[in-house]
C-alpha atoms as a PDB file:
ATOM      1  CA  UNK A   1     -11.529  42.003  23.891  1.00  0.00           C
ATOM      2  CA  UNK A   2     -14.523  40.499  24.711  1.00  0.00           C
ATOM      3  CA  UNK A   3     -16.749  41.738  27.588  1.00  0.00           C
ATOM      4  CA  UNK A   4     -15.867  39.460  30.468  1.00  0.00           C
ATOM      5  CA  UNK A   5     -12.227  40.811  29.800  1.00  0.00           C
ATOM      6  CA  UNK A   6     -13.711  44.492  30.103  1.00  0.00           C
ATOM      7  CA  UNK A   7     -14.986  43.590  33.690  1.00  0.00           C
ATOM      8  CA  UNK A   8     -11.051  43.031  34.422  1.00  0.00           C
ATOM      9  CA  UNK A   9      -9.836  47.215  35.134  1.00  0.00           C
ATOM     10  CA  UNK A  10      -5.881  47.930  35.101  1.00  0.00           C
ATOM     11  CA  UNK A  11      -5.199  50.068  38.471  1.00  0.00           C
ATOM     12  CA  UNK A  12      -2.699  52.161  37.092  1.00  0.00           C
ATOM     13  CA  UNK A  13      -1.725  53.363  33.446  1.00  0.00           C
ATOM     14  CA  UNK A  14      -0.561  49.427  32.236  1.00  0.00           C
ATOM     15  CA  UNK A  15      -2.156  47.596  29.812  1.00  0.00           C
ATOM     16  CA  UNK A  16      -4.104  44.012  30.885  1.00  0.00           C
ATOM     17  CA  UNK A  17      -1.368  42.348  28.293  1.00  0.00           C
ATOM     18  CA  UNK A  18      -0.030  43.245  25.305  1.00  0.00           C
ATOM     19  CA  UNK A  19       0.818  41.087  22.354  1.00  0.00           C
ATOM     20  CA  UNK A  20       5.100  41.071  20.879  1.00  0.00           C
ATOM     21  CA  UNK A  21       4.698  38.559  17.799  1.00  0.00           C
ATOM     22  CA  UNK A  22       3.557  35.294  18.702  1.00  0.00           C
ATOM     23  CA  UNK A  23       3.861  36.413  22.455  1.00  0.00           C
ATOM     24  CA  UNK A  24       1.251  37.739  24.762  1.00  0.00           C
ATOM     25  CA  UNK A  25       2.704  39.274  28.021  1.00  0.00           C
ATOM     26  CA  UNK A  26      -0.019  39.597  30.848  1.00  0.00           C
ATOM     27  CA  UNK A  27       0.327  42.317  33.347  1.00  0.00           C
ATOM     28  CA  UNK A  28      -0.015  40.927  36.923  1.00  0.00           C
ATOM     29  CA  UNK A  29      -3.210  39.710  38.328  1.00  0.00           C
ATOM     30  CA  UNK A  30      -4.225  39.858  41.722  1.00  0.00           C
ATOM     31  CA  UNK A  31      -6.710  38.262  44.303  1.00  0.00           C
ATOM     32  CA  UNK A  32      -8.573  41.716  45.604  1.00  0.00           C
ATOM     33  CA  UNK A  33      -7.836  41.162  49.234  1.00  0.00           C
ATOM     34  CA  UNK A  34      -9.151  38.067  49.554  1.00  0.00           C
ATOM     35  CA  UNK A  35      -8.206  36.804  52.729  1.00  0.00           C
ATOM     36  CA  UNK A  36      -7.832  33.272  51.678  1.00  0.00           C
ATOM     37  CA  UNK A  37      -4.581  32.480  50.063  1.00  0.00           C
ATOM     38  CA  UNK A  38      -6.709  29.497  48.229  1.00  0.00           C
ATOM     39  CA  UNK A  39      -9.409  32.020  46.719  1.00  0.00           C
ATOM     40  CA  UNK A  40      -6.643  34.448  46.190  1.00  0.00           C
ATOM     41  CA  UNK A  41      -5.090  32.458  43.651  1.00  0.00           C
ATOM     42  CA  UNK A  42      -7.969  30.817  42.200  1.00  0.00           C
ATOM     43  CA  UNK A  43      -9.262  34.385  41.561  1.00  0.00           C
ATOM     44  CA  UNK A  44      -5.653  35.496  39.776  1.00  0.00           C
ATOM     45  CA  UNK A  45      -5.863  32.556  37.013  1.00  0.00           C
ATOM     46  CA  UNK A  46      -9.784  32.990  36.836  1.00  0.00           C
ATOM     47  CA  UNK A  47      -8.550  36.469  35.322  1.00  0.00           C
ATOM     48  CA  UNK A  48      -5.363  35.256  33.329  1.00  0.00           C
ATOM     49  CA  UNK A  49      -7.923  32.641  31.573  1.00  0.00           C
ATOM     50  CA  UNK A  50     -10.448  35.338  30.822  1.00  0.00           C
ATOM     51  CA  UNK A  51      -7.683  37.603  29.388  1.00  0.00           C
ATOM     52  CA  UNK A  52      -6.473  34.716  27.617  1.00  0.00           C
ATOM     53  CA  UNK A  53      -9.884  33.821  26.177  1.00  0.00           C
ATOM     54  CA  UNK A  54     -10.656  37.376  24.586  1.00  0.00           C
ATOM     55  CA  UNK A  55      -7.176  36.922  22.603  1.00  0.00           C
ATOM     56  CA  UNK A  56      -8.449  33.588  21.532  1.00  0.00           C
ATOM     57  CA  UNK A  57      -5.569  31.362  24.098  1.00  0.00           C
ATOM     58  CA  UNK A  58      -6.156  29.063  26.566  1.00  0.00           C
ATOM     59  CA  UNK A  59      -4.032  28.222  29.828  1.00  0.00           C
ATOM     60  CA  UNK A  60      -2.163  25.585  27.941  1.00  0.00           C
ATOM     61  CA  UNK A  61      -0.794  28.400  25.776  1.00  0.00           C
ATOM     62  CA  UNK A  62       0.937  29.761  29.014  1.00  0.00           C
ATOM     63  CA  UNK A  63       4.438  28.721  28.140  1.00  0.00           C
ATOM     64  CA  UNK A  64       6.193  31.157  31.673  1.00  0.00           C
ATOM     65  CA  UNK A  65       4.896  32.282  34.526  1.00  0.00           C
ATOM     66  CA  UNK A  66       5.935  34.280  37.742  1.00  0.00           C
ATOM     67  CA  UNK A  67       4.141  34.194  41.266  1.00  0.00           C
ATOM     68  CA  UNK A  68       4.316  37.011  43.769  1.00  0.00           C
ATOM     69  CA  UNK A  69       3.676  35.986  47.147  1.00  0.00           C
ATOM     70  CA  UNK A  70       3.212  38.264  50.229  1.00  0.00           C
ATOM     71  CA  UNK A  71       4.420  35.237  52.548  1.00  0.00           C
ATOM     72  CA  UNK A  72       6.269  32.228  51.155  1.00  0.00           C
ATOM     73  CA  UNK A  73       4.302  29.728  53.463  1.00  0.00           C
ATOM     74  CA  UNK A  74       1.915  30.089  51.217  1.00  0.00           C
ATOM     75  CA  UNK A  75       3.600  28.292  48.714  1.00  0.00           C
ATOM     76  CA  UNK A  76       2.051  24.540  49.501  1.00  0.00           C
ATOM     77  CA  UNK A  77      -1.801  26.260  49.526  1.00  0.00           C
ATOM     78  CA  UNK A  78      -0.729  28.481  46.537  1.00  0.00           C
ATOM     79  CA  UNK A  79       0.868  25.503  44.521  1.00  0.00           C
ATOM     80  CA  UNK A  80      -2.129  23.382  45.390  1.00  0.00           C
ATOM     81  CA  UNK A  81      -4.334  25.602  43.366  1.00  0.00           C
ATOM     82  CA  UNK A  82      -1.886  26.640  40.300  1.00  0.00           C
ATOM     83  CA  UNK A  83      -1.743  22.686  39.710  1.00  0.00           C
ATOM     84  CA  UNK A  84      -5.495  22.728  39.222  1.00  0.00           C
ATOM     85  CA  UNK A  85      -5.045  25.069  36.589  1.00  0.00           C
ATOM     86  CA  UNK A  86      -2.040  23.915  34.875  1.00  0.00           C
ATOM     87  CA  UNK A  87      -1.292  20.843  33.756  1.00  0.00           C
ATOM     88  CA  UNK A  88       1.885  19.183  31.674  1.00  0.00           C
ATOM     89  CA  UNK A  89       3.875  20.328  30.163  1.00  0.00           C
ATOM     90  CA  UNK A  90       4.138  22.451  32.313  1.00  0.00           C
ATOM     91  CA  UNK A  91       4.720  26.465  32.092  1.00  0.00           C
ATOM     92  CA  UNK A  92       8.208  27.479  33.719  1.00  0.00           C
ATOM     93  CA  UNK A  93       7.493  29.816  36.650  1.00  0.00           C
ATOM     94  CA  UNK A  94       9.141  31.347  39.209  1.00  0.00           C
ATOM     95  CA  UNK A  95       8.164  32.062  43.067  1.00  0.00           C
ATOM     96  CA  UNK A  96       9.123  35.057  44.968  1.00  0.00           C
ATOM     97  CA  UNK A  97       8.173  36.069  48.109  1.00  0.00           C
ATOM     98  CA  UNK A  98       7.475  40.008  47.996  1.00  0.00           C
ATOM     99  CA  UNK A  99       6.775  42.543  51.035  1.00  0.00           C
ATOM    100  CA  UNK A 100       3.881  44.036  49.524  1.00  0.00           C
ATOM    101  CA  UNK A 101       1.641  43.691  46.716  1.00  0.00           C
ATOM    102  CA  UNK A 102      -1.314  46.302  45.397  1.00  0.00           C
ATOM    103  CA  UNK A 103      -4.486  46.410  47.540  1.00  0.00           C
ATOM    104  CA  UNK A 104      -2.804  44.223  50.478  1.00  0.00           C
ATOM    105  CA  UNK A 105      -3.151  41.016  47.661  1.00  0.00           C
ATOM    106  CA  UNK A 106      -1.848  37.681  49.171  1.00  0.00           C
ATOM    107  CA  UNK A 107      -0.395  36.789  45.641  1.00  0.00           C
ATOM    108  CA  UNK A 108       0.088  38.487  41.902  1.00  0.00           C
ATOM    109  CA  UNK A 109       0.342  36.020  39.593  1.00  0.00           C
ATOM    110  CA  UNK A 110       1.964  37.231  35.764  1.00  0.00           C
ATOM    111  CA  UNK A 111       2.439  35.233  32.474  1.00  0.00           C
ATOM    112  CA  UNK A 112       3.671  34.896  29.124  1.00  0.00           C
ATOM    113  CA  UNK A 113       1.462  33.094  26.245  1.00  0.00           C
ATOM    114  CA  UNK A 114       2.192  32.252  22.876  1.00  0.00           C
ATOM    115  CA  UNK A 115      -0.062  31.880  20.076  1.00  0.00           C
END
């Protein structure tokens, strides 16, 4: 890993991602209590593309993906963002609305890449 993905600290015993074959799964990455749904999920795919970097992928290698959101309203301002980041073809995903995430997060955002 390179060091930009060593700034990026697991809060429990997980691993960031780990690789199955020509699959890397990424743990869930969060927006630290950002308070702005926007930033929030900017900051969650800011991390996914530095993870993705220190194995050598990119975000067009993201093939699934799965969005935790503490309130599905959020889903327009949310959706607004993830289409700045991923473009077609794009990744499947799915979008659940969630009563909680770690540290109070807005949104968790986890994926699947393949190499």
């Amino acid at each position: 890993m390179d060091s930009k993905c060593s700034d990026i600290k697991p809060i429990g015993p997980y691993s960031l991602c780990s690789r199955a074959g020509d699959l890397l799964f990424l743990s869930g990455q969060i927006g630290d209590a950002l308070p702005d749904i926007k930033e929030a999920t900017r900051q969650c795919i800011e991390n996914i593309i530095i993870i993705l970097q220190s194995h050598n992928l990119c975000i067009s290698n993201v093939v699934k993906t799965t969005v935790f959101l503490k309130d599905l309203n959020d889903f327009t301002a949310m959706n607004a963002i993830y289409a700045e980041y991923f473009m077609q073809p794009y990744p499947t995903r799915s979008t659940v609305e969630v009563s909680r995430l770690p540290k109070d997060a807005l949104v968790e955002i986890e994926c699947i890449a393949k190499f």
